[in-house]
Protein backbone atom coordinates (compact mmCIF):
# COMPACT_ATOMS: atom_id res chain seq x y z
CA UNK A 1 0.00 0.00 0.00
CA UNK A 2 2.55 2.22 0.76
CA UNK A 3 4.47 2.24 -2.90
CA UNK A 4 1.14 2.96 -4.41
CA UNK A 5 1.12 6.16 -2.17
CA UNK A 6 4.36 7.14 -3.15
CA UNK A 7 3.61 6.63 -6.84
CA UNK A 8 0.67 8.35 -6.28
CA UNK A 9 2.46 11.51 -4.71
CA UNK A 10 5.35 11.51 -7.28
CA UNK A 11 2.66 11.42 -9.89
CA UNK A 12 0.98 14.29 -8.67
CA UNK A 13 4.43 16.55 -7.79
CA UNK A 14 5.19 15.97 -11.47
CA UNK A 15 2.17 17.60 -12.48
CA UNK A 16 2.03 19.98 -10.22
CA UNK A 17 5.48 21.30 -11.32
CA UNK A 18 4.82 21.12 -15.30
CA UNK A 19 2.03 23.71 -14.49
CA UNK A 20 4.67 26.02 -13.28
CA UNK A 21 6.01 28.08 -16.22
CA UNK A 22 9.27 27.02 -16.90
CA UNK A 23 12.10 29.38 -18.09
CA UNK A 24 12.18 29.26 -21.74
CA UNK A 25 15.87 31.28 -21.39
CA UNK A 26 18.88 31.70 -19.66
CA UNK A 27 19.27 33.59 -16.43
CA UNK A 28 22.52 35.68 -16.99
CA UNK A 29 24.15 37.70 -14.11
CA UNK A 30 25.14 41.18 -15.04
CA UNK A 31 28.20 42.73 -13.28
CA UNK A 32 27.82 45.93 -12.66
CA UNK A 33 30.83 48.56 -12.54
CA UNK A 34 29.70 50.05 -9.28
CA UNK A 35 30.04 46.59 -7.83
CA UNK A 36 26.37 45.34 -7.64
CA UNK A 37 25.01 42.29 -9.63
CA UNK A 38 22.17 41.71 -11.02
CA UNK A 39 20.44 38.47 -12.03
CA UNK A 40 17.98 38.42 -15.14
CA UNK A 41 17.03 37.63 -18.57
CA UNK A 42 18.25 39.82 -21.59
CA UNK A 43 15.42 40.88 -23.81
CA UNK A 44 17.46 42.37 -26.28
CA UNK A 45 20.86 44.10 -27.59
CA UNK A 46 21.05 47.79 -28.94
CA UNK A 47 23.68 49.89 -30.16
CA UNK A 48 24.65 51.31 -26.62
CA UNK A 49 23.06 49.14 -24.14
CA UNK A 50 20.59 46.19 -23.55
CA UNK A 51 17.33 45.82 -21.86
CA UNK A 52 16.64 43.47 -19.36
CA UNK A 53 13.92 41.55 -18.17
CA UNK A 54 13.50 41.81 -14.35
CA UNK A 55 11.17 38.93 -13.83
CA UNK A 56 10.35 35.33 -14.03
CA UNK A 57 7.00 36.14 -15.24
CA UNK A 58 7.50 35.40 -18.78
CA UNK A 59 7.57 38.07 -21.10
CA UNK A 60 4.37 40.12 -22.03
CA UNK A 61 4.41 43.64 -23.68
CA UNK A 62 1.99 45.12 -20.98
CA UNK A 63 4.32 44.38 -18.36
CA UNK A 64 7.54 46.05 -19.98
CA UNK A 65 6.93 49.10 -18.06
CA UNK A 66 7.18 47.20 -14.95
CA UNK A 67 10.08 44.82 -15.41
CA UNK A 68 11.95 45.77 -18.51
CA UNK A 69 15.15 48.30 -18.10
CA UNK A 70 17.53 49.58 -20.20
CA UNK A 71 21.04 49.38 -19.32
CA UNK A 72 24.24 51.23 -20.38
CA UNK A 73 27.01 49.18 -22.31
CA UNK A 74 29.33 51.46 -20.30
CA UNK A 75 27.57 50.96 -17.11
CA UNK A 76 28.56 46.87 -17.14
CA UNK A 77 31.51 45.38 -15.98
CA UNK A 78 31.40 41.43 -16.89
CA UNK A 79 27.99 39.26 -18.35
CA UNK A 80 28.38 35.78 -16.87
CA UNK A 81 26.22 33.22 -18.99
CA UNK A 82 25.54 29.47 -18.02
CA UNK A 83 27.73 27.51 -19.92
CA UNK A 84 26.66 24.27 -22.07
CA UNK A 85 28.52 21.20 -22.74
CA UNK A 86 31.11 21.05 -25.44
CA UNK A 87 31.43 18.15 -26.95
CA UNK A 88 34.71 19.08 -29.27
CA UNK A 89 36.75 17.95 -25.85
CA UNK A 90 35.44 14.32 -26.03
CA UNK A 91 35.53 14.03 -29.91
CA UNK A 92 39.37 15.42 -30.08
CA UNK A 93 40.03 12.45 -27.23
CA UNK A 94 38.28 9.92 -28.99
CA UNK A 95 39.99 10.64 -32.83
CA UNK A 96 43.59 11.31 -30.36
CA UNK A 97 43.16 8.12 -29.23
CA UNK A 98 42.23 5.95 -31.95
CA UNK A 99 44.86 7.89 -33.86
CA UNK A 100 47.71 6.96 -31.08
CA UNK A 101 45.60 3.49 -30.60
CA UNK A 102 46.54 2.57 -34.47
CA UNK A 103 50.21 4.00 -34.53
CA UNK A 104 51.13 1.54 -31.55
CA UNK A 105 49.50 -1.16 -33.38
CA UNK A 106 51.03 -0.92 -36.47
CA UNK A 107 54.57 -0.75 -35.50
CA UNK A 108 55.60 -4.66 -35.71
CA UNK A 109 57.10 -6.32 -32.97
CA UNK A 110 59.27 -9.70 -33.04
CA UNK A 111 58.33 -10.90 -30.00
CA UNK A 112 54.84 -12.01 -28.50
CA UNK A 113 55.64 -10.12 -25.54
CA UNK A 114 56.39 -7.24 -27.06
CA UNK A 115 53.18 -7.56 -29.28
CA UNK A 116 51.20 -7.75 -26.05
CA UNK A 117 53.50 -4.31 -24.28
CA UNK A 118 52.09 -2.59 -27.20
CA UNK A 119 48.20 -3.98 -27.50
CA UNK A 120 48.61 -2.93 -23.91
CA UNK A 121 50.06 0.49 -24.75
CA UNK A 122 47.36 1.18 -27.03
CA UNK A 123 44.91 0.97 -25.17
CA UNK A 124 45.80 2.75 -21.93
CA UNK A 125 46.63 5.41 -24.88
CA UNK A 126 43.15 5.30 -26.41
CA UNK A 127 41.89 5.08 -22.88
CA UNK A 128 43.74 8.52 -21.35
CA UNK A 129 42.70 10.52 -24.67
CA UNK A 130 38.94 9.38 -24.12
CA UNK A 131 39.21 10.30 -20.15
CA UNK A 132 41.29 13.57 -21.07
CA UNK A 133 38.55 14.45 -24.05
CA UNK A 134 35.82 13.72 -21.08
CA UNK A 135 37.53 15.76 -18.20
CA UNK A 136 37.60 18.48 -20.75
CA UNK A 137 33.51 18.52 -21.57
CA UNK A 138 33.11 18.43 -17.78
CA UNK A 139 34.81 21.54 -17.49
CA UNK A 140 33.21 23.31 -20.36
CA UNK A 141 30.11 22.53 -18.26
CA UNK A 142 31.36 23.67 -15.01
CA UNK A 143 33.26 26.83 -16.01
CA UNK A 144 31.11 29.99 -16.80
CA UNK A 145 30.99 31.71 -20.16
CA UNK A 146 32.70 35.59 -18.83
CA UNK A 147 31.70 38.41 -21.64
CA UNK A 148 32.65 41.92 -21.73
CA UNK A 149 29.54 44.13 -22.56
CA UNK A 150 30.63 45.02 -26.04
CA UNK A 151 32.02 41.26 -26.30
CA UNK A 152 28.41 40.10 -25.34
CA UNK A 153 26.52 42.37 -28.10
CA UNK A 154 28.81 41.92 -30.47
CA UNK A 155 28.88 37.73 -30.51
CA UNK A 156 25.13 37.93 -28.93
CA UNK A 157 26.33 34.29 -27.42
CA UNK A 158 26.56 31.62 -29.55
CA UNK A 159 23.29 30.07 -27.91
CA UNK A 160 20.14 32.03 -28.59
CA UNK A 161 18.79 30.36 -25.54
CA UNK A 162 20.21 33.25 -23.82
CA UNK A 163 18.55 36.64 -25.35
CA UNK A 164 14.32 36.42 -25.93
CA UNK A 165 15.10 38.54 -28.80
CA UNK A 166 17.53 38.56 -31.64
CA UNK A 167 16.25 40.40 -34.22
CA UNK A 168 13.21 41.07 -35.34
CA UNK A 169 12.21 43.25 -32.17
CA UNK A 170 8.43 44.36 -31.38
CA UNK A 171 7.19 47.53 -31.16
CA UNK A 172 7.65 48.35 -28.05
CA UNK A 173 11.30 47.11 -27.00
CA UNK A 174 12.11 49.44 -30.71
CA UNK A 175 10.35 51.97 -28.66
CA UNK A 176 12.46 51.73 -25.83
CA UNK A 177 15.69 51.15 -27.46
CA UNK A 178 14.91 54.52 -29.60
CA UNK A 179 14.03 56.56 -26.33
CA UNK A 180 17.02 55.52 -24.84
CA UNK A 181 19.74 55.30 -27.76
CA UNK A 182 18.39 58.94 -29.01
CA UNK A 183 18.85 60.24 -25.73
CA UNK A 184 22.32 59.35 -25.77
CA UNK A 185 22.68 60.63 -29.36
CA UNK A 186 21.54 63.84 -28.58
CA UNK A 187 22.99 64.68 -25.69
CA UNK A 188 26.55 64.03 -27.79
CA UNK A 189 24.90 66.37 -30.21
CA UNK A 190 24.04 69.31 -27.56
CA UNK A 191 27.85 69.55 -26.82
CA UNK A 192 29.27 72.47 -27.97
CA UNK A 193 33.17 72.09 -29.10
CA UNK A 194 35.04 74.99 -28.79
């Protein structure tokens, strides 16, 4: 009776939390220069800054007043993004060790000894490139991607998993980015040179 009740409960925890609206993108913390940090979703890239999405609620265009805010390029220190798994590391490891694997075999040996030293060489050799090639996807895993602001708008990361928009912007982040970006424009413009 009482693995019935526990299916039962794990059943209904498993719905319960796939009616809870999961994050469709990345969380990326945002370093400012004065020191603080701030933890949120990018909505979008401009020419001078980026606007940010200051909820978990998922993104609506009533609520941008609320939650969205523009930020400076000059204003941010570092953009930290979750990092995925590489698997270039393991595949490099795997051809490496084949490659070494095949060399060791292929060198002739006069002795049946010596033939078994180097069956046994090859694969400890194939072995270490696999384990290296897997230690290195681990890390790519477990070490942060670290982006300068102008780094971070400029490559836009790799993964579109971690800006909602790309291109293609609605009406009212172009709104925003224009209030903000023509601000800056013309306040360059107001300066009188001498």
């Amino acid at each position: 009776m009482t693995i019935k009740k526990i299916i039962l409960c794990s059943l209904i925890l498993f719905l319960l939390s796939s009616l809870y609206p999961s994050e469709l993108f990345e969380v990326v913390k945002i370093r400012m220069k004065d020191g603080s940090i701030r933890t949120s979703q990018i909505l979008c890239c401009g020419k001078s800054g980026l606007i940010v999405w200051n909820s978990r609620l998922p993104y609506k265009a009533e609520l941008i007043k609320t939650y969205a805010e523009y930020i400076p390029y000059n204003k941010i220190n570092r953009i930290q993004a979750k990092n995925y798994m590489s698997v270039l590391p393991l595949a490099i490891g795997f051809y490496t060790g084949i490659g070494l694997a095949l060399t060791q075999f292929l060198q002739r040996s006069e002795t049946a000894e010596g033939a078994f030293y180097k069956g046994f060489g090859a694969i400890i050799l194939f072995a270490v490139s696999v384990s290296a090639g897997v230690i290195g996807s681990a890390l790519s895993v477990v070490m942060p991607r670290r982006y300068n602001a102008n780094e971070f708008s400029k490559k836009r990361i790799a993964s579109k998993n971690h800006i909602i928009f790309t291109n293609d912007f609605p009406s009212e982040i172009i709104t925003m980015l224009a209030k903000y970006e023509k601000v800056k424009s013309e306040s360059k413009k107001n300066i009188k040179t001498p």
